[in-house]
C-alpha atoms as a PDB file:
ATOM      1  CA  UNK A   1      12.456  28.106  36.125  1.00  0.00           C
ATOM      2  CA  UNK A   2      14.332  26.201  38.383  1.00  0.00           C
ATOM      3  CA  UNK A   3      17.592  27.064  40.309  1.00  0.00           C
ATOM      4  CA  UNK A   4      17.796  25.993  43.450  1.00  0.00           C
ATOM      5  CA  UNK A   5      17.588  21.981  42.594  1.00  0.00           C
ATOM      6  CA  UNK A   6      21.222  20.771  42.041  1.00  0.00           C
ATOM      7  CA  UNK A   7      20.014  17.267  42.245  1.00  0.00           C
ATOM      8  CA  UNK A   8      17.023  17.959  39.230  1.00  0.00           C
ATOM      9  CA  UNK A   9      19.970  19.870  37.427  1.00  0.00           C
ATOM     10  CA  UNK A  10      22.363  17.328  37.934  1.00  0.00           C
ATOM     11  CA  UNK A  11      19.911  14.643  36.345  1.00  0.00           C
ATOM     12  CA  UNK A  12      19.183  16.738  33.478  1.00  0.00           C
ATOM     13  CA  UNK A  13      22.506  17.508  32.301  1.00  0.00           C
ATOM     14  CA  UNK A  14      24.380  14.174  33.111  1.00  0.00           C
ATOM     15  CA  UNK A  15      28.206  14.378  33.975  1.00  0.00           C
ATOM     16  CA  UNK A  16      29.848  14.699  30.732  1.00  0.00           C
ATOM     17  CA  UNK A  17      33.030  16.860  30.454  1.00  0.00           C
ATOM     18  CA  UNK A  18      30.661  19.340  29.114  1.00  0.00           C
ATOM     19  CA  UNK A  19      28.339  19.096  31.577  1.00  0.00           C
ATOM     20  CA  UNK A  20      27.285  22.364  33.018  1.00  0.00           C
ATOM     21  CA  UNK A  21      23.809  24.189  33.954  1.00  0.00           C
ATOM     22  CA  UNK A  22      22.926  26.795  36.111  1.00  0.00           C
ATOM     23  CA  UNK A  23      19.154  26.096  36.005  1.00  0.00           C
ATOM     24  CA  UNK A  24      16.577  24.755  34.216  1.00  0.00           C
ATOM     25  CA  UNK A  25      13.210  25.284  32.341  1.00  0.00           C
ATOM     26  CA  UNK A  26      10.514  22.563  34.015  1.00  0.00           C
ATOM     27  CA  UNK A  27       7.571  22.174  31.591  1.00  0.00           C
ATOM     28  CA  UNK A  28       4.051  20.753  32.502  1.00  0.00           C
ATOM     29  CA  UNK A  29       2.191  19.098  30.005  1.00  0.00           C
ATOM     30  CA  UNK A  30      -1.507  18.391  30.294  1.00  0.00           C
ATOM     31  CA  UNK A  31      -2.027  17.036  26.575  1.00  0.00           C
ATOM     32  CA  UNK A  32       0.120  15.426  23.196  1.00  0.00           C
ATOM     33  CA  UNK A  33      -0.969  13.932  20.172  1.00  0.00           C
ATOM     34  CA  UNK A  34       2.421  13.552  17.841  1.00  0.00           C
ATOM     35  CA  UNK A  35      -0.410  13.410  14.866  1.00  0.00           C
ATOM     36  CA  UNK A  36      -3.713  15.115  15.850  1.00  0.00           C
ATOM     37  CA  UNK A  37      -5.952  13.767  12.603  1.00  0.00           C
ATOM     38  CA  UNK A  38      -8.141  16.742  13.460  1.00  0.00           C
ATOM     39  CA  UNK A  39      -5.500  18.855  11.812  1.00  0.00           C
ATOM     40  CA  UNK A  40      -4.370  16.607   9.463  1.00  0.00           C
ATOM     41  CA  UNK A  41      -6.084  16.323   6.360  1.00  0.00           C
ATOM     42  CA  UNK A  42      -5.466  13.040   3.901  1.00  0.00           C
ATOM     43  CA  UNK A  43      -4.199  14.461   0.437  1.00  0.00           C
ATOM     44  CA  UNK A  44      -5.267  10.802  -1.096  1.00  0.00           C
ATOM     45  CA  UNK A  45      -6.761   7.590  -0.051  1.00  0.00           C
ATOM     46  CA  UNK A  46      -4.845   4.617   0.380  1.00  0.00           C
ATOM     47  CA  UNK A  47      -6.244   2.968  -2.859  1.00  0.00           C
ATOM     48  CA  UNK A  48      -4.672   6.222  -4.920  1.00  0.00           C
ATOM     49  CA  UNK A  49      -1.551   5.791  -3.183  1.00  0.00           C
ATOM     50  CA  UNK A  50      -1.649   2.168  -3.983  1.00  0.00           C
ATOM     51  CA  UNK A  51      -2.246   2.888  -7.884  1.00  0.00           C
ATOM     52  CA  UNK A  52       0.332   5.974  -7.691  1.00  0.00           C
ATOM     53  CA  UNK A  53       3.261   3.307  -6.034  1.00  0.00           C
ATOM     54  CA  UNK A  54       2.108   0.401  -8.098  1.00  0.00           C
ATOM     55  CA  UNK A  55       4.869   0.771 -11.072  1.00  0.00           C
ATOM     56  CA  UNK A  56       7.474   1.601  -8.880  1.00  0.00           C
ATOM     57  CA  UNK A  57       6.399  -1.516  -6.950  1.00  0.00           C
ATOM     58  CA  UNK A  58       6.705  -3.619 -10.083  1.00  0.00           C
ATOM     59  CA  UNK A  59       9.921  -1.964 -11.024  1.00  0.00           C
ATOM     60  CA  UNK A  60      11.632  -3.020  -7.697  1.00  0.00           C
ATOM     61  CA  UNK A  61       9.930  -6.648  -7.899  1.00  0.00           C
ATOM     62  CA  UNK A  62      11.871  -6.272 -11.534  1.00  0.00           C
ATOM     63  CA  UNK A  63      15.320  -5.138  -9.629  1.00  0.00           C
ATOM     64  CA  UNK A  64      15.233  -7.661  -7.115  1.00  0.00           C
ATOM     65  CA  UNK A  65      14.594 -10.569  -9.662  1.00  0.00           C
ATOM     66  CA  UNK A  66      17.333  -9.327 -11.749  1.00  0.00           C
ATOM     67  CA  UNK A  67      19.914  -8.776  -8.605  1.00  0.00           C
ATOM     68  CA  UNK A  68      18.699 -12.251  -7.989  1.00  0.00           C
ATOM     69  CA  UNK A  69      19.474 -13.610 -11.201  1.00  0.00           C
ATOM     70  CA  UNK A  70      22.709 -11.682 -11.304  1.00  0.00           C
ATOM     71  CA  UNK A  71      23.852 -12.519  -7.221  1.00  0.00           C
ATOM     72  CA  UNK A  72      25.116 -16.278  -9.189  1.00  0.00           C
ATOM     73  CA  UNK A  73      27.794 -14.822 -11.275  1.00  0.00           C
ATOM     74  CA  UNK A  74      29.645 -13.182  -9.246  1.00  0.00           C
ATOM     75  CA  UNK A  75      33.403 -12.993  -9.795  1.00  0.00           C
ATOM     76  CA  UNK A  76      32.854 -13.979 -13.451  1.00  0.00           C
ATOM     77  CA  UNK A  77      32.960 -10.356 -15.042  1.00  0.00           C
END
């Protein structure tokens, strides 16, 4: 806990209107991993995911053709 640093304070909060602390909580971290794999276990490999996405894949490859197609005739409806 820290309360006797104006000038840490200061920095922390900024100097918006709103601005305002009396103190502040000063962590120390020794270790991070945003995604651990040791905790994280894979649900499917990327060639099922690949086989799961593939119609969807084709379906926008499908979209995009027609919006393609369609992108020439504009105004004419």
């Amino acid at each position: 806990m820290v309360e006797d640093d104006p000038g840490l304070i200061a920095r922390l909060v900024g100097d918006g209107p709103d601005a305002d602390a009396d103190r502040a909580i000063v962590f120390e971290i020794e270790a991070w991993d945003r995604n651990c794999p040791q905790f994280i276990t894979p649900r499917h490999t990327d060639a099922e995911i690949a086989d799961l996405i593939a119609p969807l894949t084709a379906r926008i490859a499908e979209l995009e053709a027609e919006n393609a197609a369609l992108g020439g005739q504009a105004g004419t409806g």
